[in-house]
C-alpha atoms as a PDB file:
ATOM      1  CA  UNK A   1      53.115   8.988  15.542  1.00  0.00           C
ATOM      2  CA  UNK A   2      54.180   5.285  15.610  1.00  0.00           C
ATOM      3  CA  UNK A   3      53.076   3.063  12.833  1.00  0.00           C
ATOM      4  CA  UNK A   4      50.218   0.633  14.219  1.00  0.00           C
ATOM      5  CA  UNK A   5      49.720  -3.279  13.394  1.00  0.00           C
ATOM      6  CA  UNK A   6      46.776  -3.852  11.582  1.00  0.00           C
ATOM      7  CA  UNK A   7      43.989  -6.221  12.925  1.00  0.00           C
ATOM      8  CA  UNK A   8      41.084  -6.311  10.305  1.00  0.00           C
ATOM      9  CA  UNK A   9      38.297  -9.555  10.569  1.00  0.00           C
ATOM     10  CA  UNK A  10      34.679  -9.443   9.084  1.00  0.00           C
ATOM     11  CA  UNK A  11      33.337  -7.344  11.402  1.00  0.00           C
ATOM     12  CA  UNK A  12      36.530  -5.117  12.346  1.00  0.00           C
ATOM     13  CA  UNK A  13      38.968  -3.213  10.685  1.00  0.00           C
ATOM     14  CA  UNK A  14      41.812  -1.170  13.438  1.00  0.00           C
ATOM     15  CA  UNK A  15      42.268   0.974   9.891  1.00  0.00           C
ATOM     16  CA  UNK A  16      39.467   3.263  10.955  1.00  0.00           C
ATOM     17  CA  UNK A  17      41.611   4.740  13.682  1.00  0.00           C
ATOM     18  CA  UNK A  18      43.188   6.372  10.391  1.00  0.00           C
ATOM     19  CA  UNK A  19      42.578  10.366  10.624  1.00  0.00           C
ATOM     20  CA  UNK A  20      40.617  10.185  13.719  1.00  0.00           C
ATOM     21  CA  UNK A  21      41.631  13.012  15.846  1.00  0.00           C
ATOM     22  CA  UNK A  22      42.394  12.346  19.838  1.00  0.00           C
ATOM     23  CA  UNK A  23      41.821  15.023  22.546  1.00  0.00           C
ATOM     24  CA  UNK A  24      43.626  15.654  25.455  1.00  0.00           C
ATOM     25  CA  UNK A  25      41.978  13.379  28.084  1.00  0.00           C
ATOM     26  CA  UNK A  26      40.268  11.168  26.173  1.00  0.00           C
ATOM     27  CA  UNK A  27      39.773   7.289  27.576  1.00  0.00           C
ATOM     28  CA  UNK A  28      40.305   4.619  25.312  1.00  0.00           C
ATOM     29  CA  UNK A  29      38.610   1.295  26.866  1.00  0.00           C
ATOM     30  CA  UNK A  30      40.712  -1.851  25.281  1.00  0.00           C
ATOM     31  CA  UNK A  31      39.616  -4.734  25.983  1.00  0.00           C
ATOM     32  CA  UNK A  32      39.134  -8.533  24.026  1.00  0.00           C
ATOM     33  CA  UNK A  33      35.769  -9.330  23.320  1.00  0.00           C
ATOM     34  CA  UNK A  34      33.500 -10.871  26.444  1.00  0.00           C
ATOM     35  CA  UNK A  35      36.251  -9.312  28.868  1.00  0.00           C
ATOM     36  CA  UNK A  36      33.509  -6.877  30.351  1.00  0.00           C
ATOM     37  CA  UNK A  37      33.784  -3.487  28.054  1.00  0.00           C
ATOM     38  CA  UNK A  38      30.191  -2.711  28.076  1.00  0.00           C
ATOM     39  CA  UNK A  39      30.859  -3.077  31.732  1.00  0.00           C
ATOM     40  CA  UNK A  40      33.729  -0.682  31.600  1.00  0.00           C
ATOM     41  CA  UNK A  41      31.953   1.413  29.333  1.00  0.00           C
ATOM     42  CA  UNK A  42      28.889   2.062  31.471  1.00  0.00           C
ATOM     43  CA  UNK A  43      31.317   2.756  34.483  1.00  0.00           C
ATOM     44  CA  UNK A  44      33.007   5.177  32.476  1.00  0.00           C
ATOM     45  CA  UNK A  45      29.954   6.982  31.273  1.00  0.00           C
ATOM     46  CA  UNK A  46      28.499   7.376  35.010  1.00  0.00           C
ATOM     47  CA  UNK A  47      31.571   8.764  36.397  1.00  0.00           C
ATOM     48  CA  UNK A  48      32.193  11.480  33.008  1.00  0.00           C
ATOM     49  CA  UNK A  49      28.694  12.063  33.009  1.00  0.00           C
ATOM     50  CA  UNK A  50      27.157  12.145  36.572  1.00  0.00           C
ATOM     51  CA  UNK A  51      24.022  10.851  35.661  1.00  0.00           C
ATOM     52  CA  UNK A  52      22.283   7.644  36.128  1.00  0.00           C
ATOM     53  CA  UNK A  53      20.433   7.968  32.899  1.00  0.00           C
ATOM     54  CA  UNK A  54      22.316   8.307  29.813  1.00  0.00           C
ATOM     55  CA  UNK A  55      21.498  10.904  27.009  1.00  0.00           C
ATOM     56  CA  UNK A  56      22.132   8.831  24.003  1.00  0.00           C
ATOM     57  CA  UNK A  57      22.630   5.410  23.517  1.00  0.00           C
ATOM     58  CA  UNK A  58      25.532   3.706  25.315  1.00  0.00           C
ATOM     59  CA  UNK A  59      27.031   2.960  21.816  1.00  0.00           C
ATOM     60  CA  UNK A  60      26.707   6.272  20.688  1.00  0.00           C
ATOM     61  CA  UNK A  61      28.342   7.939  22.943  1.00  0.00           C
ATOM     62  CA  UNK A  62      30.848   5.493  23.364  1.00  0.00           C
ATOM     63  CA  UNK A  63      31.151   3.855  19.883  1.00  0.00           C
ATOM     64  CA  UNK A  64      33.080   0.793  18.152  1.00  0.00           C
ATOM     65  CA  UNK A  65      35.330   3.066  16.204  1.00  0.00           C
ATOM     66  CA  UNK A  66      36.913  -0.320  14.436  1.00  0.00           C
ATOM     67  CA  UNK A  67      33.574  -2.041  13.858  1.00  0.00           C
ATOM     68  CA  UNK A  68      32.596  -1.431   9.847  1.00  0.00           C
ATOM     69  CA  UNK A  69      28.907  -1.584  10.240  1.00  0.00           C
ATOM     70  CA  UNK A  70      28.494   1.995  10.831  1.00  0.00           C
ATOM     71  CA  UNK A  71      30.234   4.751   8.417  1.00  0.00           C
ATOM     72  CA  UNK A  72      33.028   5.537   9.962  1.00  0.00           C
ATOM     73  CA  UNK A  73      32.585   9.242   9.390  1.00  0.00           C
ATOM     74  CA  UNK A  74      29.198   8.916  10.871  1.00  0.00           C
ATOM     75  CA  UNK A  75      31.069   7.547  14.384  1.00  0.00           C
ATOM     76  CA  UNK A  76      33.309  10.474  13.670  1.00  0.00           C
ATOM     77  CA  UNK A  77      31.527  12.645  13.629  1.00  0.00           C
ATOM     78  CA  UNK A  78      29.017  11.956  16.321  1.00  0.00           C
ATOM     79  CA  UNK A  79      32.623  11.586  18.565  1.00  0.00           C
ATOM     80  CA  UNK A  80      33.460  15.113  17.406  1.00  0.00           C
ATOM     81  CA  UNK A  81      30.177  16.976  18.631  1.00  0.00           C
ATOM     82  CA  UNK A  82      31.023  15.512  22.103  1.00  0.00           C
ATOM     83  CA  UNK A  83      31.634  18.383  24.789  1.00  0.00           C
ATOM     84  CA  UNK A  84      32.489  16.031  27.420  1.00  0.00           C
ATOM     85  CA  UNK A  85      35.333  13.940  27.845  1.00  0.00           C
ATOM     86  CA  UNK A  86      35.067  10.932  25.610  1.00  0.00           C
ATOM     87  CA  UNK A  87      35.538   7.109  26.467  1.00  0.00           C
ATOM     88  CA  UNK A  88      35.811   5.436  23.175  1.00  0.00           C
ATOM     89  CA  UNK A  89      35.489   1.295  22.680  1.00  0.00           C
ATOM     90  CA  UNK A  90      37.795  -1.194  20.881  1.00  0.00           C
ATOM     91  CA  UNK A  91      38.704  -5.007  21.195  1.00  0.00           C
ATOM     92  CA  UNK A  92      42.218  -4.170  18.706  1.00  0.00           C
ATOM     93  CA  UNK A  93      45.072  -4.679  21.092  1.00  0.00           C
ATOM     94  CA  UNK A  94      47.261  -1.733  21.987  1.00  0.00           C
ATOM     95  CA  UNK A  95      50.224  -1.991  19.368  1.00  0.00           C
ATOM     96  CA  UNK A  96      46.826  -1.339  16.667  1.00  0.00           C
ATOM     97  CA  UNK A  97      45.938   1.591  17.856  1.00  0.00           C
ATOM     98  CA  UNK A  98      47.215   5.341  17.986  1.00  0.00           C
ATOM     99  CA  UNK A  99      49.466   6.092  21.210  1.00  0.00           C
ATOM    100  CA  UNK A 100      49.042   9.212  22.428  1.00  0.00           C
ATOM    101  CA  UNK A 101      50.373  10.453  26.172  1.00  0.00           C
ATOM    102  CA  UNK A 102      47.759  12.496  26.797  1.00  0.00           C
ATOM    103  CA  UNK A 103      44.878  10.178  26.354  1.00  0.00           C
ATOM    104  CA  UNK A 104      44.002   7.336  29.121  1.00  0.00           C
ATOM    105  CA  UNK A 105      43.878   3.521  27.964  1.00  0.00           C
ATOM    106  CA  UNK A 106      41.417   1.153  30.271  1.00  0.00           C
ATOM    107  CA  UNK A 107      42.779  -2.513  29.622  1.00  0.00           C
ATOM    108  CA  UNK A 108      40.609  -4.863  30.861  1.00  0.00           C
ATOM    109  CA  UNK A 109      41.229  -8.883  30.970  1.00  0.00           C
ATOM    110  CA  UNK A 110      39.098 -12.013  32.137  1.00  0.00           C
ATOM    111  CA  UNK A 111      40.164 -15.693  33.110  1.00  0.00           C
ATOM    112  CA  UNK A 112      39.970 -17.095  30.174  1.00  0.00           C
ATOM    113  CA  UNK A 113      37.535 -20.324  31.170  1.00  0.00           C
ATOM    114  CA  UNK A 114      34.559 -17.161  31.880  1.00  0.00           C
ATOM    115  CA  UNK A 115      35.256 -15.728  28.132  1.00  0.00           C
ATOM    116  CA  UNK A 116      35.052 -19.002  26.867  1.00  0.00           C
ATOM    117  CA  UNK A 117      31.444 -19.487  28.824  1.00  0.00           C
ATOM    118  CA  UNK A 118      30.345 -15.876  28.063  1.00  0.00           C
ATOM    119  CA  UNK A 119      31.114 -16.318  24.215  1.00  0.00           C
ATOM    120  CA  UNK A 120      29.643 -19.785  24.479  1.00  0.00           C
ATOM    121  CA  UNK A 121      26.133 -17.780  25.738  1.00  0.00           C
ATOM    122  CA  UNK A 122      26.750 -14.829  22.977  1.00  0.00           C
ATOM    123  CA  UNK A 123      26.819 -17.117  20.279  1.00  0.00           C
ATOM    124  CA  UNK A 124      23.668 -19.178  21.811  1.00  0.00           C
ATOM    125  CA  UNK A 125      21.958 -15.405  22.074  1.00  0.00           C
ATOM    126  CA  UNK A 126      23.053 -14.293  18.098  1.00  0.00           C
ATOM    127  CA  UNK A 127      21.057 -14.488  15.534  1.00  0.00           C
ATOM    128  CA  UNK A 128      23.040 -16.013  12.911  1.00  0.00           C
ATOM    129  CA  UNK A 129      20.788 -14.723  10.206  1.00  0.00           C
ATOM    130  CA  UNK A 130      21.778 -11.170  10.611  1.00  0.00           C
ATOM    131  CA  UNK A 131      25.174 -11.818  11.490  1.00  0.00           C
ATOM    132  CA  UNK A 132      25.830 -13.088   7.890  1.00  0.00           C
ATOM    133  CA  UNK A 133      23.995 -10.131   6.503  1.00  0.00           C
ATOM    134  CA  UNK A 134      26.219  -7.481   8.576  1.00  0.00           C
ATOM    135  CA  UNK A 135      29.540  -9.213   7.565  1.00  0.00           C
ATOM    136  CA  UNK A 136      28.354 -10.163   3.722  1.00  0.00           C
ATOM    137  CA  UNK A 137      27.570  -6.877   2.547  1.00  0.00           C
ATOM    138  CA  UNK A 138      24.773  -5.460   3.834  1.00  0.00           C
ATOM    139  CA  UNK A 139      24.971  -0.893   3.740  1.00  0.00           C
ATOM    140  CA  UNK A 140      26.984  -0.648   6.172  1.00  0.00           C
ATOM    141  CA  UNK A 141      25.305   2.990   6.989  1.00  0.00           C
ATOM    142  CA  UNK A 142      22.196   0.786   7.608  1.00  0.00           C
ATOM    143  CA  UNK A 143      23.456  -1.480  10.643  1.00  0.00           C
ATOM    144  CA  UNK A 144      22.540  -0.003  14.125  1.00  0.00           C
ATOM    145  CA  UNK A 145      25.948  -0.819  15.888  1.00  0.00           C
ATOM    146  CA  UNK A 146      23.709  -2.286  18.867  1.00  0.00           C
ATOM    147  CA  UNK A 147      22.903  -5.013  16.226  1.00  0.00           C
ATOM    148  CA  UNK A 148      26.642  -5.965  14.789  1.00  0.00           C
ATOM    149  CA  UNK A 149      26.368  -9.553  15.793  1.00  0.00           C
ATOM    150  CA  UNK A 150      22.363 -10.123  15.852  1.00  0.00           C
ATOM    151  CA  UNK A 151      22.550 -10.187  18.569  1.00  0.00           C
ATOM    152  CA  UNK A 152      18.592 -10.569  19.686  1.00  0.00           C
ATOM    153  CA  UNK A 153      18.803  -8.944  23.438  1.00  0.00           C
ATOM    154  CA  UNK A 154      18.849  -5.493  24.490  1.00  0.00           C
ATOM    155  CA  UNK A 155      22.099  -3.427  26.007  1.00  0.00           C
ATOM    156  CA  UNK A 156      22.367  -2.991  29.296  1.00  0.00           C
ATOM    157  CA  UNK A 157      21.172  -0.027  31.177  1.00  0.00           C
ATOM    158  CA  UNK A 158      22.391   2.133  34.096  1.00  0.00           C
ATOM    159  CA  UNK A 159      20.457   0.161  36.056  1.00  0.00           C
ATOM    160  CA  UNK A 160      22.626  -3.816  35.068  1.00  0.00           C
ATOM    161  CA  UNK A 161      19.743  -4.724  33.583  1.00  0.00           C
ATOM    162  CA  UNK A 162      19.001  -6.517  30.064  1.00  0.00           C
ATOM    163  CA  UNK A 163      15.523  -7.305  28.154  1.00  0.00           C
ATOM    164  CA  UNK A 164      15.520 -10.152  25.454  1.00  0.00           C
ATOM    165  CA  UNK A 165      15.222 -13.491  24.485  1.00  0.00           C
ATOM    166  CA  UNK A 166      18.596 -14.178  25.759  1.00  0.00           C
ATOM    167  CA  UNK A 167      17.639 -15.696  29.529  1.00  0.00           C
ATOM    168  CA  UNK A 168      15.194 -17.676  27.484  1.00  0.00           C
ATOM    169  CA  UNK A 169      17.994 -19.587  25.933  1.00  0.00           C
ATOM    170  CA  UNK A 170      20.204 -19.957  28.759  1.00  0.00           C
ATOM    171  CA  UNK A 171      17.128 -21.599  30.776  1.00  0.00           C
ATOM    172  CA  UNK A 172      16.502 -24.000  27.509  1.00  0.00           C
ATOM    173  CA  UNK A 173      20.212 -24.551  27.799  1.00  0.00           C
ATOM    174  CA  UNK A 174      20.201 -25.512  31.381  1.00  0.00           C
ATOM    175  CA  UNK A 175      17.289 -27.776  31.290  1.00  0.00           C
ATOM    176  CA  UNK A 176      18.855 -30.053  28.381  1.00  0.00           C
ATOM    177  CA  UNK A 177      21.566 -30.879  30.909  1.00  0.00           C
ATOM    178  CA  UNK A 178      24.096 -28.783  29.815  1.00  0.00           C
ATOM    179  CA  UNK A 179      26.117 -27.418  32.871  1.00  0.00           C
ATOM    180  CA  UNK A 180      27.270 -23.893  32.813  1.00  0.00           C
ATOM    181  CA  UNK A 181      30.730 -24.526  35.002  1.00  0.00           C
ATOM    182  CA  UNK A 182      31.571 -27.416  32.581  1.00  0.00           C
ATOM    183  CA  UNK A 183      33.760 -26.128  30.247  1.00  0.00           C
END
C-alpha cells in the first residue's frame, strides 16, 4: 500500500488507520468537519441496515477511527465483530488514509459560508469545559466518542431529530440581534 500523509490535531490523529484491516466493500464516509457526515452516516446506516431504528449507537457502529478519545483497539475491535457491511467516519482527507479498490469512499463537501455558520453554532453548542479535558489528557478509554467536543446536545436519530440545550442557544443567539445569514 501507498504511504499516507499524516494529519494529527488535538483531537485527531490519521495514524490510527495504522494496522486496521479493510474488507471488501467497506464505505469509507470522508468528509471535513460540519460538511454533513452524521448526515451521510445515518443515510448509510438505513440503506446497509434496513431498519429505521438502529441497534447500537450511530457512533458505534460507524465510529471516528482517527478521533483519540476512544482506544483505538476498542473502535477496532467493535469494527471487527461487524457482520454487515461497514461505513466507517473520518474528516482526514483522502491522501491520509489507506486506498484500497475494493472499498467505497463517500466525499462529501458544503459551500463554505454554511460550514462557517454551522461551526459558528457547534462552537456556541460545546461545552468548552470538557473540550479541554478530552484534548488535555483526560483516559482516553473514558471519553464516550458522542462527547469528543462537549458537545451538550444529543445525536441525531433515524427520525432527524436532536434533544439538547442546543436550540436554546441558537434562540438566545437570535434574540441579541445576531443574524444567522450574516456571515
Amino acid at each position: 500500500m501507498t504511504a499516507v500523509r499524516r494529519y494529527e490535531a488535538s483531537m485527531y490523529d490519521s495514524n490510527r488507520w495504522d494496522g486496521f484491516e479493510l474488507r471488501p466493500g467497506d464505505i469509507i464516509i470522508s468528509t471535513p468537519p460540519k460538511c454533513g457526515t452524521t448526515w451521510t452516516q445515518m443515510i448509510c446506516a438505513l440503506l446497509i441496515l434496513q431498519e429505521p431504528e438502529l441497534p447500537l449507537p450511530l457512533d458505534t457502529l460507524s465510529p471516528w477511527i482517527d478521533m483519540v478519545t476512544r482506544a483505538r483497539t476498542d473502535v477496532f475491535a467493535d469494527l471487527e465483530a461487524q457482520t454487515h457491511r461497514r461505513f466507517i467516519k473520518t474528516h482526514t482527507p483522502l491522501d491520509g488514509i489507506p486506498n484500497d479498490p475494493t472499498v467505497t469512499y463517500i466525499c462529501v463537501g458544503r459551500d463554505p459560508r454554511d460550514v462557517g455558520l454551522s461551526m459558528d453554532h457547534h462552537i456556541d453548542n460545546t461545552d468548552i469545559g470538557a473540550f479541554l479535558n478530552n484534548a488535555n489528557g483526560r483516559p482516553r478509554s473514558t471519553v464516550s466518542s458522542s462527547d469528543h467536543c462537549g458537545h451538550r446536545g444529543r445525536a441525531p436519530t433515524a427520525s432527524g431529530t436532536a434533544s439538547g440545550s442546543g436550540s436554546t442557544t441558537r434562540r438566545r443567539r437570535r434574540r441579541s440581534g445576531r443574524r444567522c445569514g450574516a456571515l
